[in-house]
C-alpha atoms as a PDB file:
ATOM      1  CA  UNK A   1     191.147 -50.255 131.849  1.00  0.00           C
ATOM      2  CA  UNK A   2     187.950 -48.280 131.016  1.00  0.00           C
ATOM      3  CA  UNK A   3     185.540 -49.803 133.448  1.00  0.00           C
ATOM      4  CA  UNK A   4     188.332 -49.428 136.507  1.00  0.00           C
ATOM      5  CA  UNK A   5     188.605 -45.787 134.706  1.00  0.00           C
ATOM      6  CA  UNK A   6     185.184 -44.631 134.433  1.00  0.00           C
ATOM      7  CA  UNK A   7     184.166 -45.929 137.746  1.00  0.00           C
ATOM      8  CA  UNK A   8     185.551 -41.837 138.684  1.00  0.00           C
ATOM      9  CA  UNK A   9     182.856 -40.376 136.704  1.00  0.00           C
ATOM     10  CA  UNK A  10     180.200 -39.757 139.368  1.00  0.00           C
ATOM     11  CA  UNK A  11     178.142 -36.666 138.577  1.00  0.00           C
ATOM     12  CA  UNK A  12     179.660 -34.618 141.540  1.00  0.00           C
ATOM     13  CA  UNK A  13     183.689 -34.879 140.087  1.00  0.00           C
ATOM     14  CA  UNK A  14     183.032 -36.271 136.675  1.00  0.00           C
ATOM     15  CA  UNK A  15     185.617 -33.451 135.622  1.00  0.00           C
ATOM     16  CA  UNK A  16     187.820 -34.937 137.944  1.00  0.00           C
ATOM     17  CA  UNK A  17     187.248 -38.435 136.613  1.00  0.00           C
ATOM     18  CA  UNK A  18     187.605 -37.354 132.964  1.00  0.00           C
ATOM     19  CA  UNK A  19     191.066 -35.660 133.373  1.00  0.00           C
ATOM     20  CA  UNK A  20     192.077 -39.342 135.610  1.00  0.00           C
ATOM     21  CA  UNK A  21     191.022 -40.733 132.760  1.00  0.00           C
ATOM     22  CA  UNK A  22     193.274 -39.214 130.293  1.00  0.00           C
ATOM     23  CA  UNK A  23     195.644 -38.966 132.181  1.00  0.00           C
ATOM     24  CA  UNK A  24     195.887 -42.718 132.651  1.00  0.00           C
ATOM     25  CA  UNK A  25     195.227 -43.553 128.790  1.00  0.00           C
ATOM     26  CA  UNK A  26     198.120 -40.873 128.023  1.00  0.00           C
ATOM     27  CA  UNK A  27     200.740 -42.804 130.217  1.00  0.00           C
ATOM     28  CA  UNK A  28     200.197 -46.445 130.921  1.00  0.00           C
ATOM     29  CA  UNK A  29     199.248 -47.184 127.341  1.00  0.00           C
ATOM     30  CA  UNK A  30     202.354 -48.351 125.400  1.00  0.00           C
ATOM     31  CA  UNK A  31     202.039 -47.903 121.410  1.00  0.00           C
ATOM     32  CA  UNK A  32     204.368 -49.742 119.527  1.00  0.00           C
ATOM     33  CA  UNK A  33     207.159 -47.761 117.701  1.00  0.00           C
ATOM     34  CA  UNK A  34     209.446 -48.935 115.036  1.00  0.00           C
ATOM     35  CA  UNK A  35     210.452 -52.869 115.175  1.00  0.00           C
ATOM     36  CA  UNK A  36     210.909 -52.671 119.255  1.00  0.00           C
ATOM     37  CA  UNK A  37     210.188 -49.387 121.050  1.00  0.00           C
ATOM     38  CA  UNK A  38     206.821 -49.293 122.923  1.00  0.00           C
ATOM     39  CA  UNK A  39     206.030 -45.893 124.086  1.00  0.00           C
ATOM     40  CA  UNK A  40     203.592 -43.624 125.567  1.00  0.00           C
ATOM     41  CA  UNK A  41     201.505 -40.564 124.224  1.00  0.00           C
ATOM     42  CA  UNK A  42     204.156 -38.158 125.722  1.00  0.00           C
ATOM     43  CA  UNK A  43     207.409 -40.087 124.877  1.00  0.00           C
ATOM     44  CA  UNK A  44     206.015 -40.413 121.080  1.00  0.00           C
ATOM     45  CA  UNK A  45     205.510 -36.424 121.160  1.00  0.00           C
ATOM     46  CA  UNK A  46     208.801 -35.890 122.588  1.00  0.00           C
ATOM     47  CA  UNK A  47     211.092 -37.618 120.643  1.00  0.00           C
ATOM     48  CA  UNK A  48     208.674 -37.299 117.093  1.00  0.00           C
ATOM     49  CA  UNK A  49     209.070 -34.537 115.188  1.00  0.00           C
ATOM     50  CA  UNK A  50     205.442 -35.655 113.791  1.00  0.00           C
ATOM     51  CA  UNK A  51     203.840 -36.322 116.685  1.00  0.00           C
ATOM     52  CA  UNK A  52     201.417 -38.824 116.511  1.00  0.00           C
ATOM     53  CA  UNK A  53     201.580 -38.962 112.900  1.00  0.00           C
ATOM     54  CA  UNK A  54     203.613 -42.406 112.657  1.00  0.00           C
ATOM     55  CA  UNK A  55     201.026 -44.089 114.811  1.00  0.00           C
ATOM     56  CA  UNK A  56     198.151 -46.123 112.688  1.00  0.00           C
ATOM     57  CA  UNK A  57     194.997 -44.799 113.255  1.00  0.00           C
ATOM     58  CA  UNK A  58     193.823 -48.591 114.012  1.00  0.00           C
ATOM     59  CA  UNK A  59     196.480 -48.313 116.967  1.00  0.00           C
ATOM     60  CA  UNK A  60     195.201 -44.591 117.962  1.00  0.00           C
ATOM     61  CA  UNK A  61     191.740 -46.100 117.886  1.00  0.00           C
ATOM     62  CA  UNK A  62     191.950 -49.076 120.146  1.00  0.00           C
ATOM     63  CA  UNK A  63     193.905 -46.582 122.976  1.00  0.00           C
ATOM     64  CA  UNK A  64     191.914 -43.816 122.909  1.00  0.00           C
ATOM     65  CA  UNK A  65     188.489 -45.514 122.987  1.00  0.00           C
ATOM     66  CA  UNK A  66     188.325 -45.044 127.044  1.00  0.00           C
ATOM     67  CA  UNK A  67     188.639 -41.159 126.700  1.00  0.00           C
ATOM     68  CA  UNK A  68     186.024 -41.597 123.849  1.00  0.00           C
ATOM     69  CA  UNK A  69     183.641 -43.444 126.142  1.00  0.00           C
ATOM     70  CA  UNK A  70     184.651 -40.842 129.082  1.00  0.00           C
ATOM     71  CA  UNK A  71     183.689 -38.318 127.091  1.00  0.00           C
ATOM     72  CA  UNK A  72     179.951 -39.725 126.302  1.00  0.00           C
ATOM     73  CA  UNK A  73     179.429 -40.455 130.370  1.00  0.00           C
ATOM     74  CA  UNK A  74     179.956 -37.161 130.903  1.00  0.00           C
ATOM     75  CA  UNK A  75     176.555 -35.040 132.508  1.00  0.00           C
ATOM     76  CA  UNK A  76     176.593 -31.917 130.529  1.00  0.00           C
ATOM     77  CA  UNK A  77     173.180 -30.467 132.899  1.00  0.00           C
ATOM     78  CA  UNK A  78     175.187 -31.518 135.640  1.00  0.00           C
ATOM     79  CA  UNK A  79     178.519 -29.676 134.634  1.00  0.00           C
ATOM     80  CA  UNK A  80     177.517 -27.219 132.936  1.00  0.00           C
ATOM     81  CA  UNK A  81     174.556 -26.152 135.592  1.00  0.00           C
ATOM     82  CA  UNK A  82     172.386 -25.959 132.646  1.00  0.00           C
ATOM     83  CA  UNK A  83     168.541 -24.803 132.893  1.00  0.00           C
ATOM     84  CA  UNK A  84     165.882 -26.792 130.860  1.00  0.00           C
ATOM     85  CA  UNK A  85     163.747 -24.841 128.842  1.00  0.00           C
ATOM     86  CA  UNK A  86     160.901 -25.521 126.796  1.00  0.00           C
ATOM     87  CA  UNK A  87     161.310 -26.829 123.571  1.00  0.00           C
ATOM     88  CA  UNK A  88     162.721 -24.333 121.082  1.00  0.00           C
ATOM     89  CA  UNK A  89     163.497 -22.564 123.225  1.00  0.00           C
ATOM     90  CA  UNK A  90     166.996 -23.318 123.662  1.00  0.00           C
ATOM     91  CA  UNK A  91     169.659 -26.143 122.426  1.00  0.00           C
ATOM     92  CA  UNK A  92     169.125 -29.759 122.752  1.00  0.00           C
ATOM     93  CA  UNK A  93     171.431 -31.579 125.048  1.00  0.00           C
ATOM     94  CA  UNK A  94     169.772 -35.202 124.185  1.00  0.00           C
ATOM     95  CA  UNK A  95     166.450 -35.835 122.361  1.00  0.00           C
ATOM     96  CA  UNK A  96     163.691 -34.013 123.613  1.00  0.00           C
ATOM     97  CA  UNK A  97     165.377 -32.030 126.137  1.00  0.00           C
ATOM     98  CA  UNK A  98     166.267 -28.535 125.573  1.00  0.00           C
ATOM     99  CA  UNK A  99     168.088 -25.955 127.778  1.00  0.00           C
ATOM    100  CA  UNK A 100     169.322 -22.346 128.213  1.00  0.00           C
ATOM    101  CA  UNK A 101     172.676 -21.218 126.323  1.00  0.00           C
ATOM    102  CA  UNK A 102     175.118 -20.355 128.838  1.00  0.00           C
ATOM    103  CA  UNK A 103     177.408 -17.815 126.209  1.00  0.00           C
ATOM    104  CA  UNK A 104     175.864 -14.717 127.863  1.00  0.00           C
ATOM    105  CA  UNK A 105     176.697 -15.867 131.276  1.00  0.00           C
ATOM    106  CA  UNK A 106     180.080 -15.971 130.893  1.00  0.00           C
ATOM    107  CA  UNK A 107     182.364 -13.185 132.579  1.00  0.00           C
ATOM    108  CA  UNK A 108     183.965 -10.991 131.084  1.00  0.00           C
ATOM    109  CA  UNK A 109     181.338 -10.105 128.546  1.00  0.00           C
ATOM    110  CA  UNK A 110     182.804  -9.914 124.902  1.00  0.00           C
ATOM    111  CA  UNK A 111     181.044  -8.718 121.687  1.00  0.00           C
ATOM    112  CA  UNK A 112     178.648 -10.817 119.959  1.00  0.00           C
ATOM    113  CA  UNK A 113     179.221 -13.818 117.732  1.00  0.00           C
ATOM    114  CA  UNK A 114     183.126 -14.388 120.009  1.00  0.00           C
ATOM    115  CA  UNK A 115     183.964 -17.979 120.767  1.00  0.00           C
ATOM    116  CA  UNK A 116     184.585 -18.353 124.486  1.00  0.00           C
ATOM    117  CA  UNK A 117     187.009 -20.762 125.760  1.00  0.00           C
ATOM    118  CA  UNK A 118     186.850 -21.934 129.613  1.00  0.00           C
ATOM    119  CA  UNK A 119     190.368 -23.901 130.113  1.00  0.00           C
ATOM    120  CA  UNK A 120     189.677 -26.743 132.233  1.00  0.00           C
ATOM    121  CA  UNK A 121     192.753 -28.951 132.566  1.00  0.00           C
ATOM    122  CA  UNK A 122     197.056 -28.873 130.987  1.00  0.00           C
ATOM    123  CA  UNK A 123     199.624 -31.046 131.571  1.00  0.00           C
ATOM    124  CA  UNK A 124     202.688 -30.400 129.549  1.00  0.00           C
ATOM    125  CA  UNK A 125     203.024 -32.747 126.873  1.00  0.00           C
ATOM    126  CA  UNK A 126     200.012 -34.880 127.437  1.00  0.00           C
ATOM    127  CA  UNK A 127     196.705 -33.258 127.369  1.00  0.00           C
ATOM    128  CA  UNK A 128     195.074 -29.819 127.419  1.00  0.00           C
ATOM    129  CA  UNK A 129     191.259 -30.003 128.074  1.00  0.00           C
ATOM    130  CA  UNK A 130     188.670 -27.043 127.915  1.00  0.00           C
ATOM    131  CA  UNK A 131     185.228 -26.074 126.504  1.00  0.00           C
ATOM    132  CA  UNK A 132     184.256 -23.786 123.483  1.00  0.00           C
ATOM    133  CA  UNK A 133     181.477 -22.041 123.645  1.00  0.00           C
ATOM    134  CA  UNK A 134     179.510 -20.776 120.402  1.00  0.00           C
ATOM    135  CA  UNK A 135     177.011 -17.834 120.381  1.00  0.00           C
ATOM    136  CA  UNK A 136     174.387 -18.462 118.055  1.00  0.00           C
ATOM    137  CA  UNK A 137     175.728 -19.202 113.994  1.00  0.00           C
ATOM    138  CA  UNK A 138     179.617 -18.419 115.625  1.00  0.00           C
ATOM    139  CA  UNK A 139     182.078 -19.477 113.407  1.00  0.00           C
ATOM    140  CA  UNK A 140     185.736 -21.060 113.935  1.00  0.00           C
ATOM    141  CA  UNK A 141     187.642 -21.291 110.870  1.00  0.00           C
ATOM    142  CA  UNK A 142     189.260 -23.915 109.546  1.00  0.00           C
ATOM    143  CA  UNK A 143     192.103 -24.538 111.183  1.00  0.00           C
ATOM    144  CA  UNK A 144     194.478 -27.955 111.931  1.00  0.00           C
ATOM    145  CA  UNK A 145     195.641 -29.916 114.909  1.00  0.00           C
ATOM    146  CA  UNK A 146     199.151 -31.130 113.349  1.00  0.00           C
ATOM    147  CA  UNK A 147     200.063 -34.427 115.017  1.00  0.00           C
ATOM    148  CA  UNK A 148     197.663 -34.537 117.156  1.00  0.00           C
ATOM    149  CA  UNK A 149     194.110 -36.176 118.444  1.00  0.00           C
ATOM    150  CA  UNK A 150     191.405 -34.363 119.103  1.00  0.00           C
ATOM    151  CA  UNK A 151     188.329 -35.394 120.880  1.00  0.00           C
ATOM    152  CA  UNK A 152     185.450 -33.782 121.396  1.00  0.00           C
ATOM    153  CA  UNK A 153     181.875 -34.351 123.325  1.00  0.00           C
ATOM    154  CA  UNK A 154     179.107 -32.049 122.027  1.00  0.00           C
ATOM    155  CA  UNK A 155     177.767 -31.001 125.469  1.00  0.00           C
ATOM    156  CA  UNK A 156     174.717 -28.590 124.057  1.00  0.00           C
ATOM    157  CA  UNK A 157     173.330 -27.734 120.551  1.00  0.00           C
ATOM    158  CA  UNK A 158     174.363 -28.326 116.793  1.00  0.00           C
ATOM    159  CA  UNK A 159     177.544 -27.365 114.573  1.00  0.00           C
ATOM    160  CA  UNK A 160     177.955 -27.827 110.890  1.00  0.00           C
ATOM    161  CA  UNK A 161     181.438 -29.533 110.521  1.00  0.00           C
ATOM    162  CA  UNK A 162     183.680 -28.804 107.576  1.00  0.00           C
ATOM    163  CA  UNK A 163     186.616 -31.325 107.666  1.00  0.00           C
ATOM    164  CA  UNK A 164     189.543 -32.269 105.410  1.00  0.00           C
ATOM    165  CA  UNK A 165     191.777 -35.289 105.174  1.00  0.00           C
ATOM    166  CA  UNK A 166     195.722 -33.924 105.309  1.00  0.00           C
ATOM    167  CA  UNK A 167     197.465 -35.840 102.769  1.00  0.00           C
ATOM    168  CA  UNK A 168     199.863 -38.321 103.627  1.00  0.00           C
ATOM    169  CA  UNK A 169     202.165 -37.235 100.766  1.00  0.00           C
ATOM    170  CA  UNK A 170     203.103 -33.401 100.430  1.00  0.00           C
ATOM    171  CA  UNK A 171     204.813 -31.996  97.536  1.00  0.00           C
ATOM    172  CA  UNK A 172     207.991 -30.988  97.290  1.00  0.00           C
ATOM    173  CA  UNK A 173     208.315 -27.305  98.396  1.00  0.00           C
ATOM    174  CA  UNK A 174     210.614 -26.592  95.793  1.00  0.00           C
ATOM    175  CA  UNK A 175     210.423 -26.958  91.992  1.00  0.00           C
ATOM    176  CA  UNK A 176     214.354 -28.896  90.922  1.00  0.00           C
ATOM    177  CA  UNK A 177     214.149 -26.886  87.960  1.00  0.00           C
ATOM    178  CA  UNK A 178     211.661 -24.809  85.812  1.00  0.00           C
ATOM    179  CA  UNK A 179     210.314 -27.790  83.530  1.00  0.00           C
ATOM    180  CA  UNK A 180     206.534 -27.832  83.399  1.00  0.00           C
ATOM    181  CA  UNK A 181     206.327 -31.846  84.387  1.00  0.00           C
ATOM    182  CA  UNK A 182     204.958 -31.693  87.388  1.00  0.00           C
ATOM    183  CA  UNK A 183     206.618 -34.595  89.311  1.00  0.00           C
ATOM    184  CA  UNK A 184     210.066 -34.202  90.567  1.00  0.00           C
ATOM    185  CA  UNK A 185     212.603 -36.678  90.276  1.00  0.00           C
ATOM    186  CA  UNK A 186     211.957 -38.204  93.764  1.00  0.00           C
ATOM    187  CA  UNK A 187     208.192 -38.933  92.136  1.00  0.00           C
ATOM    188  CA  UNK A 188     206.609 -36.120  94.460  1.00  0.00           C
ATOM    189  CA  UNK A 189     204.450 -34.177  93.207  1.00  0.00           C
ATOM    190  CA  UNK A 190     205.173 -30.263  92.806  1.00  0.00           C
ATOM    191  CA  UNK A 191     202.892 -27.712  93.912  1.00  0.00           C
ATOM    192  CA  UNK A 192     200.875 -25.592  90.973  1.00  0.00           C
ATOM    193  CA  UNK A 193     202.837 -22.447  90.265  1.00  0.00           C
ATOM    194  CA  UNK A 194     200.392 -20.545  91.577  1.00  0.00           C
ATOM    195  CA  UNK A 195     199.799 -21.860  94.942  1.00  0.00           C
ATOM    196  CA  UNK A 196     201.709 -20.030  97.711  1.00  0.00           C
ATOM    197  CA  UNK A 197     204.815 -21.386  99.274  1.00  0.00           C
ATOM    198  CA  UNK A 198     203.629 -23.441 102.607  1.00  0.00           C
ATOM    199  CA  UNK A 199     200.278 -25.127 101.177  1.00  0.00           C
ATOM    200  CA  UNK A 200     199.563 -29.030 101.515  1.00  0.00           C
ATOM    201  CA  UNK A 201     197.379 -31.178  99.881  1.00  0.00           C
ATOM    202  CA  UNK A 202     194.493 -32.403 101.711  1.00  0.00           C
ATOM    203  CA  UNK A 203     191.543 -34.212 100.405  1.00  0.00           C
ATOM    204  CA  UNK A 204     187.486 -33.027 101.261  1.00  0.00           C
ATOM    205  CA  UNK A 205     185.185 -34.693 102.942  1.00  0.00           C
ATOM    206  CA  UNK A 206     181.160 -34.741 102.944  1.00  0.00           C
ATOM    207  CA  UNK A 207     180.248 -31.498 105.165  1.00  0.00           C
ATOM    208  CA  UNK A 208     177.749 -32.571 107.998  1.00  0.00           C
ATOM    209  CA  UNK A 209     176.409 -31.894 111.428  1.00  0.00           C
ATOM    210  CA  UNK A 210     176.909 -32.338 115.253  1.00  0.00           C
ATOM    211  CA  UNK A 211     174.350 -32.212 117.675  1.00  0.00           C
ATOM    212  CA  UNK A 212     174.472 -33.075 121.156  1.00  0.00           C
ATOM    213  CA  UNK A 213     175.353 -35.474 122.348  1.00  0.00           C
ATOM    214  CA  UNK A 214     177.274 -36.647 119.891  1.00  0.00           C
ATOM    215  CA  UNK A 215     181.550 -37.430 120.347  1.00  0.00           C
ATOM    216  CA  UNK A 216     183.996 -37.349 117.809  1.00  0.00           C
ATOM    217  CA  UNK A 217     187.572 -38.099 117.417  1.00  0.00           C
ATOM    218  CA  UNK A 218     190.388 -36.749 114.819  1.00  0.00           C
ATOM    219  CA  UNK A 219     193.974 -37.899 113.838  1.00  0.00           C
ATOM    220  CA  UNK A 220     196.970 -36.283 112.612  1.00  0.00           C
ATOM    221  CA  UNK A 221     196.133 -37.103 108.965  1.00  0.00           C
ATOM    222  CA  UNK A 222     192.056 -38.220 108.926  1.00  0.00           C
ATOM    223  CA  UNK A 223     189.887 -35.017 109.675  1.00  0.00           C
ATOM    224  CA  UNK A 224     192.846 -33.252 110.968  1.00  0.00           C
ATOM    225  CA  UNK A 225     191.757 -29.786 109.720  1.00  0.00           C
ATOM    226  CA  UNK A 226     188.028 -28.511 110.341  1.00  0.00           C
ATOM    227  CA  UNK A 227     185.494 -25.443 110.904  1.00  0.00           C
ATOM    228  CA  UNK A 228     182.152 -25.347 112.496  1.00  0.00           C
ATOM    229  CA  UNK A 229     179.386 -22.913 112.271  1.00  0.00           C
ATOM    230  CA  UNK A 230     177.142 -23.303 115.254  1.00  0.00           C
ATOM    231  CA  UNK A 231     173.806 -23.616 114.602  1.00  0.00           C
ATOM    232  CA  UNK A 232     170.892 -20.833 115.693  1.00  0.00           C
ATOM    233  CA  UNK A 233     171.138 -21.257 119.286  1.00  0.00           C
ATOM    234  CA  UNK A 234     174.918 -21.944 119.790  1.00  0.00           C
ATOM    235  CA  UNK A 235     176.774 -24.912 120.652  1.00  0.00           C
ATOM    236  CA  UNK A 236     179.472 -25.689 123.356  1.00  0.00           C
ATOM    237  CA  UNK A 237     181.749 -28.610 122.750  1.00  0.00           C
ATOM    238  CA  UNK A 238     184.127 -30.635 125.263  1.00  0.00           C
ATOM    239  CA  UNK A 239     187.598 -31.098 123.657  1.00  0.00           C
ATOM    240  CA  UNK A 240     190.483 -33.024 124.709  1.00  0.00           C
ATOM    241  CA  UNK A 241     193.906 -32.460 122.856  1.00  0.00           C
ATOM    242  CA  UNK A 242     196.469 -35.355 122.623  1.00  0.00           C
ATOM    243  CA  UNK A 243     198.886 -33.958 123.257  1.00  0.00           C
ATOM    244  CA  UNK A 244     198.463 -30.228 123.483  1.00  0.00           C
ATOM    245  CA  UNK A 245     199.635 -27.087 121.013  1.00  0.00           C
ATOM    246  CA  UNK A 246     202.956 -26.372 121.859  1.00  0.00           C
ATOM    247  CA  UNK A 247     205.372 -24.203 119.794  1.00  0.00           C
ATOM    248  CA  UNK A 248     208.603 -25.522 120.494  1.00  0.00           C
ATOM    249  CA  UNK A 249     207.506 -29.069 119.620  1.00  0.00           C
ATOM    250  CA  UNK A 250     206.400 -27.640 115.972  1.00  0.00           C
ATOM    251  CA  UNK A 251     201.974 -28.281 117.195  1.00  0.00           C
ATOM    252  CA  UNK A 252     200.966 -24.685 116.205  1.00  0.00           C
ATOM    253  CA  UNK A 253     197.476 -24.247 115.016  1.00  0.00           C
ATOM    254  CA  UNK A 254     197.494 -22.520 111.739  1.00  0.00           C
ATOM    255  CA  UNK A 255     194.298 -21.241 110.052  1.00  0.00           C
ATOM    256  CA  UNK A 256     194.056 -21.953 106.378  1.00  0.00           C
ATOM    257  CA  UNK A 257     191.812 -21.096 103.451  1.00  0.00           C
ATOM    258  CA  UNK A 258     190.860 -23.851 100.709  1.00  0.00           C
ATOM    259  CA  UNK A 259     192.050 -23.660  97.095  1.00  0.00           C
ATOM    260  CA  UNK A 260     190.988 -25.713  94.149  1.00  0.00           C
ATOM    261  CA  UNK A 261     193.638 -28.200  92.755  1.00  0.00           C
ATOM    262  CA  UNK A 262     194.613 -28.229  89.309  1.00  0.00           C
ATOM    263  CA  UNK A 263     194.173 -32.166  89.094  1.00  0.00           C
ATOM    264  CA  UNK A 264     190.984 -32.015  91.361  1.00  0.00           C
ATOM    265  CA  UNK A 265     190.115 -35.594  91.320  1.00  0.00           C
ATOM    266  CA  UNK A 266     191.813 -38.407  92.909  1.00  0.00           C
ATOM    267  CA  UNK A 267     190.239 -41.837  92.633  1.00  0.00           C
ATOM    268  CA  UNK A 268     186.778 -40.765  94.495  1.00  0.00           C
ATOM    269  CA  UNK A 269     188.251 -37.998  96.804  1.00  0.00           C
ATOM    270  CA  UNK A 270     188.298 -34.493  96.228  1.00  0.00           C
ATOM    271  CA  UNK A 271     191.365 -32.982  95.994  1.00  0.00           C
ATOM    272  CA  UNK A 272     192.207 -29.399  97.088  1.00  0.00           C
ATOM    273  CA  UNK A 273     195.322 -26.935  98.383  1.00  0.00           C
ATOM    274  CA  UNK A 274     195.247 -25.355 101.693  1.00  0.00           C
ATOM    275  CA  UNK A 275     196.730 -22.201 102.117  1.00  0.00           C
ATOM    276  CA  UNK A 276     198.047 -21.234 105.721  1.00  0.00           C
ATOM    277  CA  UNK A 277     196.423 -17.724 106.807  1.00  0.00           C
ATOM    278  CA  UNK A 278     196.786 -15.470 109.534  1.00  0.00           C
ATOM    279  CA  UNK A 279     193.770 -15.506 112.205  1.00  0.00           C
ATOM    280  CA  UNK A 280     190.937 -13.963 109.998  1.00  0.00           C
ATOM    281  CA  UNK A 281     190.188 -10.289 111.342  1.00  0.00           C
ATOM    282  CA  UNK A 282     186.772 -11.620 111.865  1.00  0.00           C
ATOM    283  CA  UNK A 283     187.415 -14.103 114.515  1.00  0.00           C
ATOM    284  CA  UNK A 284     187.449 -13.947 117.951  1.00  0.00           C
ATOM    285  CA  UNK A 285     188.184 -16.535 120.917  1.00  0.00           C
ATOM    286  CA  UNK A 286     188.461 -15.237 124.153  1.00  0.00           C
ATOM    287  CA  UNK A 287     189.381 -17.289 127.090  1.00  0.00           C
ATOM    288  CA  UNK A 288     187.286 -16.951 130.500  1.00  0.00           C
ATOM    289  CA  UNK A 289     185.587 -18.470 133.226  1.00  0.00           C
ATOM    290  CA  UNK A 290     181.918 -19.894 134.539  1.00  0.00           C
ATOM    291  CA  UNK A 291     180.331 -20.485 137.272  1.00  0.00           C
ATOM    292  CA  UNK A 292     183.006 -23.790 139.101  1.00  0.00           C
ATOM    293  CA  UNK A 293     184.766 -23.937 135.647  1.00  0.00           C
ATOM    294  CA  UNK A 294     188.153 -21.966 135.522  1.00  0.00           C
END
């Protein structure tokens, strides 16, 4: 499947290609569901009120590796109609090869420090596709992707990545009475009185860094929630959403802010609340359009 696949990435409709691509691993591959049931990406987020979130992320692995490998073919000089610069001059788009940030080129112009977002590509219930791009030391905070994959081509520069595991077991919202045991009868844990209603557990992982070209993938549990902080000459990143945000199937993205945990540790993991938020004041992602990408 990904060598018929990728044989529609040629540098002149890569895009093209790419969203094939998808589009193909989103239908024709069938992920087992319960004892019987084999389904595809878009019949799982249809009939699952968790999305993706049943699937093993061994199964999610093994289907999505095409878009993965898509997603590394893909010429960023090429579809970006980047510039080389000198080095230092600009962000890296591979070792030893720099070029000119393209967030000031982008129409209309916005205040400084706003993520951009060019939309590339929808279709209802299987994929959404687009490109953020990150002024210099731009921030987008961190935020989750709930049943969902997410994955993501670093086309130009470097992002520090802050990324949590969601917990596969949530508290009960509740309390069943007043008692200060902290475990219901069902063996859930409670949250800590003082944690607002609407926080989950998620675990921490080690912050690090993207640079290009680097790809990444994330699951409806594993790295689900992140932030990045582009680095000093600003970043843009190639995402594809499987499936997309959509309201009425309960795939809104909610901002959050992190909490400590009254039991922080867990085995080896960290263990922390997150608190949903409204979109900080300080944030800003405005959609528009460059050059051939609308």
């Amino acid at each position: 499947m990904a060598t018929t696949m990728k044989k529609h990435l040629s540098e002149k409709a890569q895009m093209h290609g790419l969203k094939e691509l998808v589009a193909y691993v989103a239908n024709e591959s069938r992920i087992q569901v319960g004892d019987e049931e084999r389904w595809n990406i878009p019949e799982i987020a249809k009939h699952s009120e968790c999305g993706l979130s049943s699937v093993s992320v061994s199964t999610l692995q093994k289907c999505l590796q095409p878009v993965l490998e898509g997603l590394g073919q893909i010429d960023a000089t090429e579809l970006l109609g980047l510039e080389q610069v000198a080095a230092g001059m600009g962000p890296q788009i591979k070792e030893g090869i720099h070029v000119r940030p393209i967030h000031d080129l982008i129409t209309p112009s916005c205040d400084p420090g706003t993520v951009r977002y060019i939309h590339l590509s929808e279709v209802e219930g299987q994929y959404s596709m687009g490109v953020f791009i990150f002024p210099p030391l731009a921030v987008i905070p961190l935020h989750d992707h709930p049943g969902m994959c997410v994955l993501s081509r670093v086309l130009y520069g470097d992002l520090q990545r802050k990324s949590l595991d969601l917990a596969r077991e949530q508290p009960d919202e509740e309390p069943e009475t007043r008692s200060w045991i902290p475990w219901t009868r069902s063996g859930k844990r409670r949250r800590d009185s003082d944690v607002p209603k609407g926080s989950k557990l998620a675990y921490r992982n080690r912050v690090d860094n993207l640079r290009a070209p680097d790809c990444t993938i994330l699951f409806p549990f594993e790295g689900n929630l992140h932030e990045f902080v582009a680095g000093p000459h600003g970043a843009a990143v190639l995402d594809v959403l499987l499936p997309p945000y959509d309201h009425q199937h309960h795939r809104d993205c909610t901002f959050f802010e992190i909490r400590e945990c009254a039991d922080k540790l867990d085995g080896n993991r960290d263990k922390v609340w997150i608190t949903p938020t409204g979109q900080p004041e300080n944030f800003h992602c405005i959609s528009g359009s460059y050059d051939h990408l609308e």
